[in-house]
Protein backbone atom coordinates (compact mmCIF):
# COMPACT_ATOMS: atom_id res chain seq x y z
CA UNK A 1 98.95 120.40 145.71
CA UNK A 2 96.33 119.91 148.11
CA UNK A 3 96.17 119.78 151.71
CA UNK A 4 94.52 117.75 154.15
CA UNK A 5 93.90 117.86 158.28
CA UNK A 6 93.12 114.37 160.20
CA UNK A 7 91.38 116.26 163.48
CA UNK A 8 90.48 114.88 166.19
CA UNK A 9 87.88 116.42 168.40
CA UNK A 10 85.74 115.96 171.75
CA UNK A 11 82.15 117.10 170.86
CA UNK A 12 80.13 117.64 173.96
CA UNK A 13 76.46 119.13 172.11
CA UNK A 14 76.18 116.80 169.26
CA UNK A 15 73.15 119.10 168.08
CA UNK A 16 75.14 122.34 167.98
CA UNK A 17 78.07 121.21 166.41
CA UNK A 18 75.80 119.54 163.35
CA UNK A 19 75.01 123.77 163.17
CA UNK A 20 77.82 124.20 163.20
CA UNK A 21 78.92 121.93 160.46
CA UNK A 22 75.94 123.07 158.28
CA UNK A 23 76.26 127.01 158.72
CA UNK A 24 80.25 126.48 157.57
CA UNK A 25 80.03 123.82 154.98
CA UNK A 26 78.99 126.64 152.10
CA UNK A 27 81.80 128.92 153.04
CA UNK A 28 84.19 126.00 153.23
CA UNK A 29 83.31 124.97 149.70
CA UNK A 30 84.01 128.39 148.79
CA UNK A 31 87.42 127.91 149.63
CA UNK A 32 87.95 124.53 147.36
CA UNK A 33 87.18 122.55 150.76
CA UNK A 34 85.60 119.90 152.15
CA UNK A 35 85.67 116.90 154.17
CA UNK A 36 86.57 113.32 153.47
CA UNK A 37 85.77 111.00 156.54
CA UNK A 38 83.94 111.44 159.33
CA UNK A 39 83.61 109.18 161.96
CA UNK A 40 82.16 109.04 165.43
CA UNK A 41 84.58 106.93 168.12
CA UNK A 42 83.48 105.31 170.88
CA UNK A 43 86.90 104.34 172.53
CA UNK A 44 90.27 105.72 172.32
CA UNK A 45 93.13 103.44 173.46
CA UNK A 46 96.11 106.37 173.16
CA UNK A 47 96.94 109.74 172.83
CA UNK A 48 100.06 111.39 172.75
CA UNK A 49 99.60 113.55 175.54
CA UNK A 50 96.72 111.17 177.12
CA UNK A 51 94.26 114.24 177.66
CA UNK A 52 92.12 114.53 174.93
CA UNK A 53 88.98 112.51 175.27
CA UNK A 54 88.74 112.26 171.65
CA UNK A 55 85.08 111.31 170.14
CA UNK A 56 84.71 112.36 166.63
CA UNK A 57 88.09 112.07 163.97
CA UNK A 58 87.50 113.73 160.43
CA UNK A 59 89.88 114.67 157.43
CA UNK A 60 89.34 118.14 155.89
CA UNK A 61 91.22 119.34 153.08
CA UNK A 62 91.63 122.54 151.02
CA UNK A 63 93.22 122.96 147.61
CA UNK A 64 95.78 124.63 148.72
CA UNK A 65 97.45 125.67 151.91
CA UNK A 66 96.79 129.81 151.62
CA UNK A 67 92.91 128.45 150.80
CA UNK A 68 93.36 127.11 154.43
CA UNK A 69 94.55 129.84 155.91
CA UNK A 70 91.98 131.95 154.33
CA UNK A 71 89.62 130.27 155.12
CA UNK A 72 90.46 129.99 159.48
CA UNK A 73 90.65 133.63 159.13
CA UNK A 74 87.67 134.69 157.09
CA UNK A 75 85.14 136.46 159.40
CA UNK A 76 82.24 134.83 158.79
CA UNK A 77 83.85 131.76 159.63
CA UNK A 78 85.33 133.22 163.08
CA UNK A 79 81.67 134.43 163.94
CA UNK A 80 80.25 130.70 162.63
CA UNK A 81 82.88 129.36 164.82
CA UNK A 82 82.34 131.03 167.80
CA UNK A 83 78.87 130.69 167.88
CA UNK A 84 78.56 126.93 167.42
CA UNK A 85 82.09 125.30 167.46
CA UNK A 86 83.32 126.92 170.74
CA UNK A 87 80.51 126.04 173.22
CA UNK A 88 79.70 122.13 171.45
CA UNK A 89 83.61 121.59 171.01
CA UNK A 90 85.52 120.99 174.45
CA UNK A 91 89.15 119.78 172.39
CA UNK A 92 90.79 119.87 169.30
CA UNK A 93 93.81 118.16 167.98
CA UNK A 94 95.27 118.14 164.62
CA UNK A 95 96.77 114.68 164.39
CA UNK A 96 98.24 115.06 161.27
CA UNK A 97 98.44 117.58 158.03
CA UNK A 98 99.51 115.99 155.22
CA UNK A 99 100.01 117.21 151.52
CA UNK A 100 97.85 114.77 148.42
C-alpha cells in the first residue's frame, strides 16, 4: 500500500528550493516517488501550534513506507538536502501521513 505526506513548508529562496526540487526529483523517482499537489499559499488562517508561517503545502508519496525511509536516508539525498533545502526552507510540518 502506498504512502503519502501532506507537508507544509515556509520557503524563504523560492529560486533555491526549485534546485532543490529538480536535483531530488530523479532520485525520488527512484524510490517509486513523487509528488501529487503542489500549491503556493498566500494566507494561512490556523495552525496547530500557530508558529509556522506556512507558504507552500504539497503531497508526496512513496510506494511503500521502507521506500520512504530509504529514501530520507539515502546520501545523496542528505547532501541534495543540505545544500538546497536547508538554507531556502525556514519550517517544515508534516500535516498528515496517510496510507492510499
Amino acid at each position: 500500500m502506498s504512502i503519502e505526506n501532506l507537508v507544509g513548508l515556509s520557503v524563504v529562496d523560492n529560486v533555491m528550493y526549485q534546485q532543490y526540487r529538480e536535483k531530488m526529483l530523479p532520485l525520488l523517482k527512484e524510490y517509486g516517488g513523487g509528488f501529487g499537489y503542489d500549491f503556493k499559499v498566500s494566507e494561512v488562517l490556523k495552525s496547530e501550534d500557530g508558529n509556522h508561517n506556512i507558504n507552500r503545502v504539497f503531497t508526496i508519496y512513496f510506494k511503500d513506507e521502507q521506500s520512504m525511509k530509504s529514501f530520507f536516508s539515502n546520501p545523496l539525498y542528505l547532501d541534495i538536502r543540505k545544500k538546497y533545502f536547508d538554507s531556502s526552507v525556514q519550517s517544515s510540518t508534516i500535516i498528515a501521513r496517510y496510507e492510499k
